[in-house]
N, C-alpha and C. Protein backbone atom coordinates (compact mmCIF):
# COMPACT_ATOMS: atom_id res chain seq x y z
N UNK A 1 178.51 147.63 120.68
CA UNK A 1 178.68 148.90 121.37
C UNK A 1 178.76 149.98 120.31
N UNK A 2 178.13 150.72 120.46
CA UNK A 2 177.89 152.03 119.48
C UNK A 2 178.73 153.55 120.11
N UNK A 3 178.48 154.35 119.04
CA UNK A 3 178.84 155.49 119.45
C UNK A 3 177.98 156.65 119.94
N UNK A 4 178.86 157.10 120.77
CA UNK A 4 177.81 158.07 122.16
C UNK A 4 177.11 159.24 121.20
N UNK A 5 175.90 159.65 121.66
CA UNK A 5 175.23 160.22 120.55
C UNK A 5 174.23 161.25 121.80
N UNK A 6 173.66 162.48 121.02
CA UNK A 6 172.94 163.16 121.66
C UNK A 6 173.40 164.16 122.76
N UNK A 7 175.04 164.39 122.50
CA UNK A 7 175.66 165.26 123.32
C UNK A 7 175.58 166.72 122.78
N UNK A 8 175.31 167.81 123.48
CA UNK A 8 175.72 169.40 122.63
C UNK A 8 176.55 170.30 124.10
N UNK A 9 176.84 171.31 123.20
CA UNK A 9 177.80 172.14 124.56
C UNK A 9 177.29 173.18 123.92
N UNK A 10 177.82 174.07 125.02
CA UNK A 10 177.45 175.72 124.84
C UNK A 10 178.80 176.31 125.63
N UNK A 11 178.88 177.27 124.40
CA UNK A 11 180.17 178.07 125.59
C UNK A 11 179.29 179.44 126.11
N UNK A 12 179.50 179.83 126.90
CA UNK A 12 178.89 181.10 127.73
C UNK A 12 179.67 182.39 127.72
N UNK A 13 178.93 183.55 128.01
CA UNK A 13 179.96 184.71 127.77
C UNK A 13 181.05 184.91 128.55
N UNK A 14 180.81 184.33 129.93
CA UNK A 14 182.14 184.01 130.74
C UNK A 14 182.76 183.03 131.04
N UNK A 15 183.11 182.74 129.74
CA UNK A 15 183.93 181.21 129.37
C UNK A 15 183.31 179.88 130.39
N UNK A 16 182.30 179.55 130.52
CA UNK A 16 181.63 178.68 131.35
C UNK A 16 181.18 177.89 130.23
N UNK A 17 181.37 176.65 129.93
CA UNK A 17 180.99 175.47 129.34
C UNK A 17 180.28 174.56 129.80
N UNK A 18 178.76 174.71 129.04
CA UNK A 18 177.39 173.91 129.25
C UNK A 18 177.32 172.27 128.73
N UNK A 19 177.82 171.37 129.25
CA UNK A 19 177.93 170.32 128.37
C UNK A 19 176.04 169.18 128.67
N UNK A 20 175.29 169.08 127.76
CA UNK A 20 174.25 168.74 127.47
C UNK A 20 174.06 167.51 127.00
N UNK A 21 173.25 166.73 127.53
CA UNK A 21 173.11 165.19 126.90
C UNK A 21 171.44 164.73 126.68
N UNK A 22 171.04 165.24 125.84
CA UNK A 22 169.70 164.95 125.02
C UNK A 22 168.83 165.92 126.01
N UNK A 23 169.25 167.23 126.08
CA UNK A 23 168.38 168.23 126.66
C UNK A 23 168.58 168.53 127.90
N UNK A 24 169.43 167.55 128.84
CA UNK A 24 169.31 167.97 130.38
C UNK A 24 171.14 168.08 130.41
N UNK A 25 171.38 168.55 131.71
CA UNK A 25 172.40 169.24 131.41
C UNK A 25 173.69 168.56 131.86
N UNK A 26 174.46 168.15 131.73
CA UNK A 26 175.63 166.74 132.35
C UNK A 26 176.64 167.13 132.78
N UNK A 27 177.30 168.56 132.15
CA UNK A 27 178.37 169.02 133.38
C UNK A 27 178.41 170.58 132.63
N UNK A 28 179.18 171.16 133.69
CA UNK A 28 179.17 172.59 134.13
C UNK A 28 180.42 172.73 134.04
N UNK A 29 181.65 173.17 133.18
CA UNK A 29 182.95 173.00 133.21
C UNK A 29 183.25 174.83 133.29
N UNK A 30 184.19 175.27 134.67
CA UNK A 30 184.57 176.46 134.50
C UNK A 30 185.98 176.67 134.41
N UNK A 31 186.50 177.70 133.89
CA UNK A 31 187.97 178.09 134.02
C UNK A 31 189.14 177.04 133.65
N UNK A 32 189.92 176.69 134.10
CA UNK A 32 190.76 175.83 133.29
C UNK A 32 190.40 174.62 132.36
N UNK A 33 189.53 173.96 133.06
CA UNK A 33 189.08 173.02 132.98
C UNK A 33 187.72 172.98 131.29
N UNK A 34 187.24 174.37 131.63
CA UNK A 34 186.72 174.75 130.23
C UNK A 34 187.09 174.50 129.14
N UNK A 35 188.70 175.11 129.15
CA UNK A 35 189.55 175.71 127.83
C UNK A 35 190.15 174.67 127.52
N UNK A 36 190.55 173.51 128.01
CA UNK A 36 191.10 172.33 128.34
C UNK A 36 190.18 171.79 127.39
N UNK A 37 188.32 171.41 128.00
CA UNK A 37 187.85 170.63 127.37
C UNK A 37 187.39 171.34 126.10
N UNK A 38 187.24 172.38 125.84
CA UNK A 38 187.29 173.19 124.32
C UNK A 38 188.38 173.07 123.22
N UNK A 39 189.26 172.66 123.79
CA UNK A 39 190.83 172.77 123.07
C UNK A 39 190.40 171.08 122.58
N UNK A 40 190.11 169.92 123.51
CA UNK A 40 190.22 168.93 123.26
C UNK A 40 189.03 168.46 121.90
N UNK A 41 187.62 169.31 122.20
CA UNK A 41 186.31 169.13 121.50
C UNK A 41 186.69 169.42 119.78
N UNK A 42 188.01 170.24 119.72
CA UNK A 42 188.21 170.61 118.38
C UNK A 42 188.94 170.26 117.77
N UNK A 43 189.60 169.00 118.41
CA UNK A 43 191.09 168.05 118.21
C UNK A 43 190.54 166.98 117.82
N UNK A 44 189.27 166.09 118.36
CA UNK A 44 188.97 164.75 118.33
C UNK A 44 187.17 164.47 118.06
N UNK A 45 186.85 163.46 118.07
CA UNK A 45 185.84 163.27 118.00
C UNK A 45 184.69 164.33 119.02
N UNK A 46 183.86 164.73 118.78
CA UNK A 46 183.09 165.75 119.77
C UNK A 46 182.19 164.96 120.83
N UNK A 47 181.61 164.12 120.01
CA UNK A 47 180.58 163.14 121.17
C UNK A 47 180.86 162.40 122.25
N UNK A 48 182.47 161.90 121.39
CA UNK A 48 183.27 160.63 121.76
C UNK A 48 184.12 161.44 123.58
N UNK A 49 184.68 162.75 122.79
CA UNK A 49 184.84 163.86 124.37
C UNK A 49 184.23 164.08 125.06
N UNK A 50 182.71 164.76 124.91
CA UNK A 50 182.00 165.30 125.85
C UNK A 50 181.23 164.15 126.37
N UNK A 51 180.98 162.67 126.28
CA UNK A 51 180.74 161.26 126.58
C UNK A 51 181.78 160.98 127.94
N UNK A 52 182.73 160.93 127.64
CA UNK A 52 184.33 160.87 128.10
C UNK A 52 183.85 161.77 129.24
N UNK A 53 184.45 163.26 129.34
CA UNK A 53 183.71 164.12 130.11
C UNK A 53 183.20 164.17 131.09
N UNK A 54 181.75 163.74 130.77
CA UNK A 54 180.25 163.62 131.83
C UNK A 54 180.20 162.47 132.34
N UNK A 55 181.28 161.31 131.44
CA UNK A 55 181.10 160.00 132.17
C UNK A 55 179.98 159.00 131.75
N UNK A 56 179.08 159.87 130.87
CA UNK A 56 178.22 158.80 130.55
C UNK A 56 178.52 158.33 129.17
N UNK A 57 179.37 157.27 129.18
CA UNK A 57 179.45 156.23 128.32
C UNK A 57 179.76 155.01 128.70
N UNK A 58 179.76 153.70 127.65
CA UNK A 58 179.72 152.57 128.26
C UNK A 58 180.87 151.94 127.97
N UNK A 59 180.90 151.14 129.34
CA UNK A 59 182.87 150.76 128.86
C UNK A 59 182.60 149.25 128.50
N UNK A 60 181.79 148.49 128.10
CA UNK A 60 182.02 147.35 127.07
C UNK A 60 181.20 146.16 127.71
N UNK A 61 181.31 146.30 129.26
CA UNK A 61 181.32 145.20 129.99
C UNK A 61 179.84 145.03 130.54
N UNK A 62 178.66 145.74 130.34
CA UNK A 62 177.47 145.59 130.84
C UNK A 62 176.94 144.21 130.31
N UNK A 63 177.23 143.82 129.59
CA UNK A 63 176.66 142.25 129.48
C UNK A 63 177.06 141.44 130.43
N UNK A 64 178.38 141.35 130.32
CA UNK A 64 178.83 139.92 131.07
C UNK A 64 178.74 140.56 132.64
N UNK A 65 178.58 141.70 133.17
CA UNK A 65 178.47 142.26 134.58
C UNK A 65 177.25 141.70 134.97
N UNK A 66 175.93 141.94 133.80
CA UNK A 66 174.17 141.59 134.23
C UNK A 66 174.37 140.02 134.53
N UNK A 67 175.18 139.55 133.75
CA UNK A 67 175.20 137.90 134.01
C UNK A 67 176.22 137.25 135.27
N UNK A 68 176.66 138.24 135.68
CA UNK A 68 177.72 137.68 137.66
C UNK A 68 176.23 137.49 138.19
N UNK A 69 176.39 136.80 138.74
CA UNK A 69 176.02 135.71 139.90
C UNK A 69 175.60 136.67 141.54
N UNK A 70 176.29 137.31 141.37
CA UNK A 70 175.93 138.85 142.49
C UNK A 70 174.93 139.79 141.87
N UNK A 71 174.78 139.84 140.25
CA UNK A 71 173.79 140.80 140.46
C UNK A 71 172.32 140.33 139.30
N UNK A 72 172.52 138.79 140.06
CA UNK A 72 170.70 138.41 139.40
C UNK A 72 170.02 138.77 140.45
């Protein structure tokens, strides 16, 4: 399992936060929730947050999930 890669953000002139994942756009964060995830982007890993975030990252288990018995 690797680390989440190909994330960028944009802050906007009215504090509206563009969060971006290899060009298309993954979330739209306004008002609290902005300053929140801005405060956090400058504390910790950046990719590893805005991954976190949008939700698209992988939580470990896609191997042994492809191999249950429900989803051959």
């Amino acid at each position: 399992m690797g680390r989440p890669t190909g994330f960028d953000w944009t802050e906007r002139g009215d504090g509206t936060v563009v969060v971006t994942h290899r060009g298309r756009t993954a979330a739209t964060l306004r008002g609290p929730r902005a300053a929140k995830f801005l405060a956090e982007v400058e504390s910790g890993d950046a990719q590893l947050v805005m991954a976190r975030w949008t939700g698209a990252y992988r939580f470990g288990n896609e191997r042994t999930a492809r191999a249950h018995p429900r989803n051959r």
